[in-house]
PDB file of N, CA and C in Angstrom:
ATOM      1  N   UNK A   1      -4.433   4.039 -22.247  1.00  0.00           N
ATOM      2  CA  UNK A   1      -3.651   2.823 -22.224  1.00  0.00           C
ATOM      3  C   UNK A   1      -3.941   2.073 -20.923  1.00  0.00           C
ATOM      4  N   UNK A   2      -3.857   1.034 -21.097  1.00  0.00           N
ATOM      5  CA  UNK A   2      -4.192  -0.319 -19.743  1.00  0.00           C
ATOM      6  C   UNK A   2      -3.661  -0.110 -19.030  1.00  0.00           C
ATOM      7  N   UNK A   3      -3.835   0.032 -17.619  1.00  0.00           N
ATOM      8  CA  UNK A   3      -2.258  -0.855 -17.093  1.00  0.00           C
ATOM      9  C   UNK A   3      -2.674  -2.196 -16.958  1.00  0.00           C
ATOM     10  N   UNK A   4      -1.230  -2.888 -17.107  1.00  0.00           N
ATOM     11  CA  UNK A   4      -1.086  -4.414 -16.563  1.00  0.00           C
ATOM     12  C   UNK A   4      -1.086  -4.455 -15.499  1.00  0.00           C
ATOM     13  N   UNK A   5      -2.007  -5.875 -15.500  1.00  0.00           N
ATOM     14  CA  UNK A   5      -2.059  -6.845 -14.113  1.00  0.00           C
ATOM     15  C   UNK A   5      -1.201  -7.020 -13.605  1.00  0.00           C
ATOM     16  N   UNK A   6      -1.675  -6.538 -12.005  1.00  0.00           N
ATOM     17  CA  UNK A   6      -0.440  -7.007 -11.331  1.00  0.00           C
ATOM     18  C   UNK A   6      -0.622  -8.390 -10.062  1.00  0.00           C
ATOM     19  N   UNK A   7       0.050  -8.955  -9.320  1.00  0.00           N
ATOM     20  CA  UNK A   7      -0.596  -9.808  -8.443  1.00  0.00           C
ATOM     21  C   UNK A   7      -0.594  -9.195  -7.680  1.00  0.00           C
ATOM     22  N   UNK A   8      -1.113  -9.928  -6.028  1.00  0.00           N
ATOM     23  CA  UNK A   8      -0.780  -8.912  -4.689  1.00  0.00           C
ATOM     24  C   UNK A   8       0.454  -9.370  -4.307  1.00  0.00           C
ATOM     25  N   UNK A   9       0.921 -10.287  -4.727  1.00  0.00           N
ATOM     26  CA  UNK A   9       2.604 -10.200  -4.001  1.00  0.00           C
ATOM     27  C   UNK A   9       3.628  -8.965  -4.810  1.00  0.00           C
ATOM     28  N   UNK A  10       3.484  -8.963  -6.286  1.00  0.00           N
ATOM     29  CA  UNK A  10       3.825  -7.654  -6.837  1.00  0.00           C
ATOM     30  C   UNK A  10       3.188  -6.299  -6.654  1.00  0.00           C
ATOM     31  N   UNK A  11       2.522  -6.177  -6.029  1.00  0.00           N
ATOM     32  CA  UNK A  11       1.231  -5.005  -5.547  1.00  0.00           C
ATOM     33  C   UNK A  11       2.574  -4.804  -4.003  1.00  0.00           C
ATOM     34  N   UNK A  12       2.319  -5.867  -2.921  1.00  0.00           N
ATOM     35  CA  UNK A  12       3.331  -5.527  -1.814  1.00  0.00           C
ATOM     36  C   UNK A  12       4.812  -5.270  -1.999  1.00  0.00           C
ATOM     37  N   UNK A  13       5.475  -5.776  -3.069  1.00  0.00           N
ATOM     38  CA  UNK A  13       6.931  -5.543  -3.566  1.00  0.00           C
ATOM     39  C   UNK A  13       6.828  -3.962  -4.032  1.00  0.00           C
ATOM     40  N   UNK A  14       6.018  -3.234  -4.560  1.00  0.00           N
ATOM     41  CA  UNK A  14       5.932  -1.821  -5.059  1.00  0.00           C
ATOM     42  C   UNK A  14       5.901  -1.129  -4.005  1.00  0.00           C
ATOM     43  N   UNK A  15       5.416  -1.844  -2.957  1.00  0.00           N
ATOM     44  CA  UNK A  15       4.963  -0.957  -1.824  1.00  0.00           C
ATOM     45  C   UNK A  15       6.271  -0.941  -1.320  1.00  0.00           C
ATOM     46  N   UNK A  16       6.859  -2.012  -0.740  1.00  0.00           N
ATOM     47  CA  UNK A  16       8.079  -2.192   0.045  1.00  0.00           C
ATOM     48  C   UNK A  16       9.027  -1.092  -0.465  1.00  0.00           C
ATOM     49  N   UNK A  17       9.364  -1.470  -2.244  1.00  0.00           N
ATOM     50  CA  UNK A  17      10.123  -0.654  -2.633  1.00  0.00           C
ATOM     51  C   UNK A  17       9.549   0.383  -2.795  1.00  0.00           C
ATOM     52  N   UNK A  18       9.172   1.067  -2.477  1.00  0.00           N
ATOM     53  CA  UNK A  18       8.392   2.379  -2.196  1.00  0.00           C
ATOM     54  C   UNK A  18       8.967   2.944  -0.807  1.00  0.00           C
ATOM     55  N   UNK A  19       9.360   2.611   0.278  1.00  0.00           N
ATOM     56  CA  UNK A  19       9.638   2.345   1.458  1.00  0.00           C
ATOM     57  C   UNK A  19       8.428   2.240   2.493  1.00  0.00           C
ATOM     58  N   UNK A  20       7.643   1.478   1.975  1.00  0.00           N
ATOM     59  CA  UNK A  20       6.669   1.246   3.038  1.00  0.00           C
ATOM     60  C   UNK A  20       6.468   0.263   3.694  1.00  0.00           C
ATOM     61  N   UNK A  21       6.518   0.360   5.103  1.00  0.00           N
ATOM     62  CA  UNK A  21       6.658  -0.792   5.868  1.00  0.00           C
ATOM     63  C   UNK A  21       5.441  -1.623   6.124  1.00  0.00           C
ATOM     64  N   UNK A  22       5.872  -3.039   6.043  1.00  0.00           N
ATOM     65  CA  UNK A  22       4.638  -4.064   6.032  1.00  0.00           C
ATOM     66  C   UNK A  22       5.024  -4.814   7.117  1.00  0.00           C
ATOM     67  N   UNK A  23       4.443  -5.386   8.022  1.00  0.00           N
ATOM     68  CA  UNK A  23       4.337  -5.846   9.573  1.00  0.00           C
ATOM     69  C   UNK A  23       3.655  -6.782   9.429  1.00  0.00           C
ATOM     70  N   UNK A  24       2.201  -6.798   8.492  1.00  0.00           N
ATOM     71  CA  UNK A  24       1.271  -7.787   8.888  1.00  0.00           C
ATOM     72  C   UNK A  24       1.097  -8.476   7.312  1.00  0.00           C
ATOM     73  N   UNK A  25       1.763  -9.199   6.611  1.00  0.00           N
ATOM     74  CA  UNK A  25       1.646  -9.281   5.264  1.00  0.00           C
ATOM     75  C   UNK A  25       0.574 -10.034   5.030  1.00  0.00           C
ATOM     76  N   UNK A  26       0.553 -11.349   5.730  1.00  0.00           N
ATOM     77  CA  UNK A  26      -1.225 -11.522   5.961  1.00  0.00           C
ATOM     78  C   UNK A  26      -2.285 -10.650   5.733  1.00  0.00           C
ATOM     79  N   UNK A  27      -2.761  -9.825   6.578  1.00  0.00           N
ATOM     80  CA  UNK A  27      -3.533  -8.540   6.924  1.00  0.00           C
ATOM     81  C   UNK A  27      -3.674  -7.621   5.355  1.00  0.00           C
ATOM     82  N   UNK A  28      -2.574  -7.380   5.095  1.00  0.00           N
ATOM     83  CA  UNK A  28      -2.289  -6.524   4.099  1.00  0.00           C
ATOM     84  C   UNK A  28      -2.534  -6.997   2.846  1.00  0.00           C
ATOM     85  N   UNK A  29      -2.535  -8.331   2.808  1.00  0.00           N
ATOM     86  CA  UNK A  29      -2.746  -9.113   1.456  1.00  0.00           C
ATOM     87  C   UNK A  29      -3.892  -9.196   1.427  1.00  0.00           C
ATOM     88  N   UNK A  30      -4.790  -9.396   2.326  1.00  0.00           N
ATOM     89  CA  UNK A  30      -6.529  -9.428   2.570  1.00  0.00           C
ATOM     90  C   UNK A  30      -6.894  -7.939   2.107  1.00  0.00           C
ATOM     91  N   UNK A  31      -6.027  -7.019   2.447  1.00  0.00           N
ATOM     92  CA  UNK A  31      -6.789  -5.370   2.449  1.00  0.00           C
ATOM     93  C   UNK A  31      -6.476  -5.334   1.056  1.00  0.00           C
ATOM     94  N   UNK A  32      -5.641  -5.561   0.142  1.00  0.00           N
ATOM     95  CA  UNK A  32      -5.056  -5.507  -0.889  1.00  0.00           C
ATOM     96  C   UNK A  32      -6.196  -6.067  -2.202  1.00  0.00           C
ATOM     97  N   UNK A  33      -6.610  -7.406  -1.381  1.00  0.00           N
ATOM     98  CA  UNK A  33      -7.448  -7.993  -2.395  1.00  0.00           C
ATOM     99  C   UNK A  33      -8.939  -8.059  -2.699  1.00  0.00           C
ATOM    100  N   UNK A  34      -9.173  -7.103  -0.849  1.00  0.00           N
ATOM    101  CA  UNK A  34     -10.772  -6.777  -0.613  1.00  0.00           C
ATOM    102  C   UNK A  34     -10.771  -5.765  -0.851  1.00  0.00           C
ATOM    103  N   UNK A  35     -10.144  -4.698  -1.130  1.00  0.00           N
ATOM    104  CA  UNK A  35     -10.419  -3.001  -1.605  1.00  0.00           C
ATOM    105  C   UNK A  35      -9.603  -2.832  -2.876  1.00  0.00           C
ATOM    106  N   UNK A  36      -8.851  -3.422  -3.369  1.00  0.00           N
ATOM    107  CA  UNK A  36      -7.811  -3.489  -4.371  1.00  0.00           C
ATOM    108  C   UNK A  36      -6.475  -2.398  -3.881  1.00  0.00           C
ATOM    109  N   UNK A  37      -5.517  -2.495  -4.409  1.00  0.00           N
ATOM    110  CA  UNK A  37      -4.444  -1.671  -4.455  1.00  0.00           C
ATOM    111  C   UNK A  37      -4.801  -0.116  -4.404  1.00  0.00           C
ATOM    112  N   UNK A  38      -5.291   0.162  -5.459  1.00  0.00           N
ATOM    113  CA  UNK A  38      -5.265   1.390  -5.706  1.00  0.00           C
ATOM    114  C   UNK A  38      -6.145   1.971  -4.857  1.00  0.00           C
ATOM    115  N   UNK A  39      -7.406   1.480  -4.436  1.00  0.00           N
ATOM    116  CA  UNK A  39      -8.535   1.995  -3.672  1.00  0.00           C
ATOM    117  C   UNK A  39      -7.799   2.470  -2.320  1.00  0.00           C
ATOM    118  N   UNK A  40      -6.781   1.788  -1.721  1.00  0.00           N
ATOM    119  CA  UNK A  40      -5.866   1.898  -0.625  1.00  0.00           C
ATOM    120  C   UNK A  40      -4.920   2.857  -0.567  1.00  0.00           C
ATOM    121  N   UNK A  41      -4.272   2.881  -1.852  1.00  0.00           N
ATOM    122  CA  UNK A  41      -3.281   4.026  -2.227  1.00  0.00           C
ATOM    123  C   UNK A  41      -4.212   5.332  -2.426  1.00  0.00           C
ATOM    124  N   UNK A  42      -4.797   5.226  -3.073  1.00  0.00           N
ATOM    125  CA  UNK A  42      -5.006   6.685  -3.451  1.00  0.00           C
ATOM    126  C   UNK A  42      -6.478   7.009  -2.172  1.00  0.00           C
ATOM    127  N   UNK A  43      -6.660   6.293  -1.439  1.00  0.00           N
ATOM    128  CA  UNK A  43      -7.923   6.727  -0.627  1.00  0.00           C
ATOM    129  C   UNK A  43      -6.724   7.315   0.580  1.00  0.00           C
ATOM    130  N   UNK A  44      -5.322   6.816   1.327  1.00  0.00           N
ATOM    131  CA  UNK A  44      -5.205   7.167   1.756  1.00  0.00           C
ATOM    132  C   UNK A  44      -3.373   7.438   1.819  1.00  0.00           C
ATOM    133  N   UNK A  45      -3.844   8.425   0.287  1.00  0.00           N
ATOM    134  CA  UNK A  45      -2.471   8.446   0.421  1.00  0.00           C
ATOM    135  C   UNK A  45      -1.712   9.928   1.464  1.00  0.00           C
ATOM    136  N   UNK A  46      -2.562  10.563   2.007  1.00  0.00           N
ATOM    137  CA  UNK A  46      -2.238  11.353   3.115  1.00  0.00           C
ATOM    138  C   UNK A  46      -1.597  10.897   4.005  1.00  0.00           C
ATOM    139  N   UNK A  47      -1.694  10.037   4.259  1.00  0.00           N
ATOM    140  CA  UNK A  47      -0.841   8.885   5.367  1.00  0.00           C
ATOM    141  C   UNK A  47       0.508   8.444   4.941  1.00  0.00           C
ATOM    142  N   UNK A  48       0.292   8.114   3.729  1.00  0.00           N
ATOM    143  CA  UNK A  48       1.912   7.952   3.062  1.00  0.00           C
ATOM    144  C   UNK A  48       2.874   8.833   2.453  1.00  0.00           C
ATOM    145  N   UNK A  49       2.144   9.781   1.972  1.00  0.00           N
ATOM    146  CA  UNK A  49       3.020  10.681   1.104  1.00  0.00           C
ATOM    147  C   UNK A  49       3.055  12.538   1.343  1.00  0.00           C
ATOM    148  N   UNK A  50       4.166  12.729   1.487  1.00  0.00           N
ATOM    149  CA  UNK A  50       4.041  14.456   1.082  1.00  0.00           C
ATOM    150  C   UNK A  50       4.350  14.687  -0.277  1.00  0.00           C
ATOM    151  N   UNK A  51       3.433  15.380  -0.643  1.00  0.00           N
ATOM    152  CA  UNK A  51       3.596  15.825  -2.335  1.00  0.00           C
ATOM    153  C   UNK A  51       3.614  14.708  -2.792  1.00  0.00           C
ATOM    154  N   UNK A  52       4.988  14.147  -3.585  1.00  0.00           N
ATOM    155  CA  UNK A  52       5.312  13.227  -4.690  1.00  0.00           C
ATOM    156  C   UNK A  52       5.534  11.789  -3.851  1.00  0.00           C
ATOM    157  N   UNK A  53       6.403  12.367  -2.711  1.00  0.00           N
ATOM    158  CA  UNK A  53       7.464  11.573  -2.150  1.00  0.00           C
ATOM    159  C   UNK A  53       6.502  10.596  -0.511  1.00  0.00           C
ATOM    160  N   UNK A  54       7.275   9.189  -0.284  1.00  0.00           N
ATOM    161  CA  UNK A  54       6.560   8.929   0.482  1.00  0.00           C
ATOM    162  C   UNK A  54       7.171   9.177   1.751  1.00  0.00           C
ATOM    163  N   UNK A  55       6.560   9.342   2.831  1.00  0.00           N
ATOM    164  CA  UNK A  55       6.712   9.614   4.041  1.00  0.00           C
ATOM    165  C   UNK A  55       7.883   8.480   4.265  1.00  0.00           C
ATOM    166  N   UNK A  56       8.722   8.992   5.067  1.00  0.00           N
ATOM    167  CA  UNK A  56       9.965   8.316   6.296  1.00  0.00           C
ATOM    168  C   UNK A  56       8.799   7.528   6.987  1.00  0.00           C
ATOM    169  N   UNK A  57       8.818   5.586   7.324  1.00  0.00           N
ATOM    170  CA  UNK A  57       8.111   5.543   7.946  1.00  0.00           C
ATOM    171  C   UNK A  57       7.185   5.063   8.142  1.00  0.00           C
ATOM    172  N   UNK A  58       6.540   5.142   6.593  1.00  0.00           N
ATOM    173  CA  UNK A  58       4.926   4.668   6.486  1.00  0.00           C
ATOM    174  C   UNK A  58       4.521   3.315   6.306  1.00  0.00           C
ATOM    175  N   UNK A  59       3.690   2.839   7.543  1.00  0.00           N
ATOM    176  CA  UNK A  59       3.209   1.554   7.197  1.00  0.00           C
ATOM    177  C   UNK A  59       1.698   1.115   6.889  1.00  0.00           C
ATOM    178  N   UNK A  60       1.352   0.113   6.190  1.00  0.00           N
ATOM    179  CA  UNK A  60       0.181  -0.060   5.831  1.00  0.00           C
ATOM    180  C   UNK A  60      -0.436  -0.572   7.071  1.00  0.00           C
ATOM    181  N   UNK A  61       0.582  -1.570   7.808  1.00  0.00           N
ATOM    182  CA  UNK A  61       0.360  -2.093   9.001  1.00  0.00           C
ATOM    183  C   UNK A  61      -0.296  -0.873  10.027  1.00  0.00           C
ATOM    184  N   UNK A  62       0.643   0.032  10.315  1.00  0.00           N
ATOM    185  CA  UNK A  62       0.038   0.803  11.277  1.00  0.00           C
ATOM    186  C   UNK A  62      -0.864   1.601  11.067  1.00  0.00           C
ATOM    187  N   UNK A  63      -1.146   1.891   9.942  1.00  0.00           N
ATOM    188  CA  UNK A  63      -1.760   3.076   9.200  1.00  0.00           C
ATOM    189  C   UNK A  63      -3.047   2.752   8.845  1.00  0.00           C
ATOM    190  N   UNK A  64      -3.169   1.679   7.632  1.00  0.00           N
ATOM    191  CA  UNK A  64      -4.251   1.415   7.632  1.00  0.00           C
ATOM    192  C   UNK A  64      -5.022   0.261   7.998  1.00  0.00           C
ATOM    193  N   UNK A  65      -4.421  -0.749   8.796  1.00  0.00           N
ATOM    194  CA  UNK A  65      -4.999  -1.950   9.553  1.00  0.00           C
ATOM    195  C   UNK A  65      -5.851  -1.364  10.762  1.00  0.00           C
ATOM    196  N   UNK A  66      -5.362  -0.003  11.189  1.00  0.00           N
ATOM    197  CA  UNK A  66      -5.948   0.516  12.322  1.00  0.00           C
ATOM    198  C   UNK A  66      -7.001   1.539  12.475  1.00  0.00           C
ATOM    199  N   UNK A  67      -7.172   2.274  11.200  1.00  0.00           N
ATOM    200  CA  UNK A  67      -7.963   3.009  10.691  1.00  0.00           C
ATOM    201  C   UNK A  67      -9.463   2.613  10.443  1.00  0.00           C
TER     202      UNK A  67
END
């Protein structure tokens, strides 16, 4: 099954509500749309998540703007 399209402002709302902190939404909307969503999530989701759950904490800003 597909998934549906999403935009990058609904791509950063998943994140937020996810509890992940965004600092540079600029920045993040560029990383979002030059690697896609998922390439970001799942390349580094060590940074965000233990097991299921996401880290206390985690920002894309600090995490992966700096990486």
């Amino acid at each position: 099954m597909a998934k549906e399209f999403k935009s990058t402002n609904e791509l950063i709302e998943i994140l937020t509500s996810k509890g992940v902190s965004i600092n540079d939404e600029y920045n993040v909307r560029y990383l979002i749309e030059k690697y896609s969503y998922y390439s970001i999530v799942n390349s580094y989701k060590w940074i965000f998540k233990i097991g299921e759950n996401y880290k206390d904490n985690a920002s894309i800003s600090r995490n992966i703007c700096n990486v």
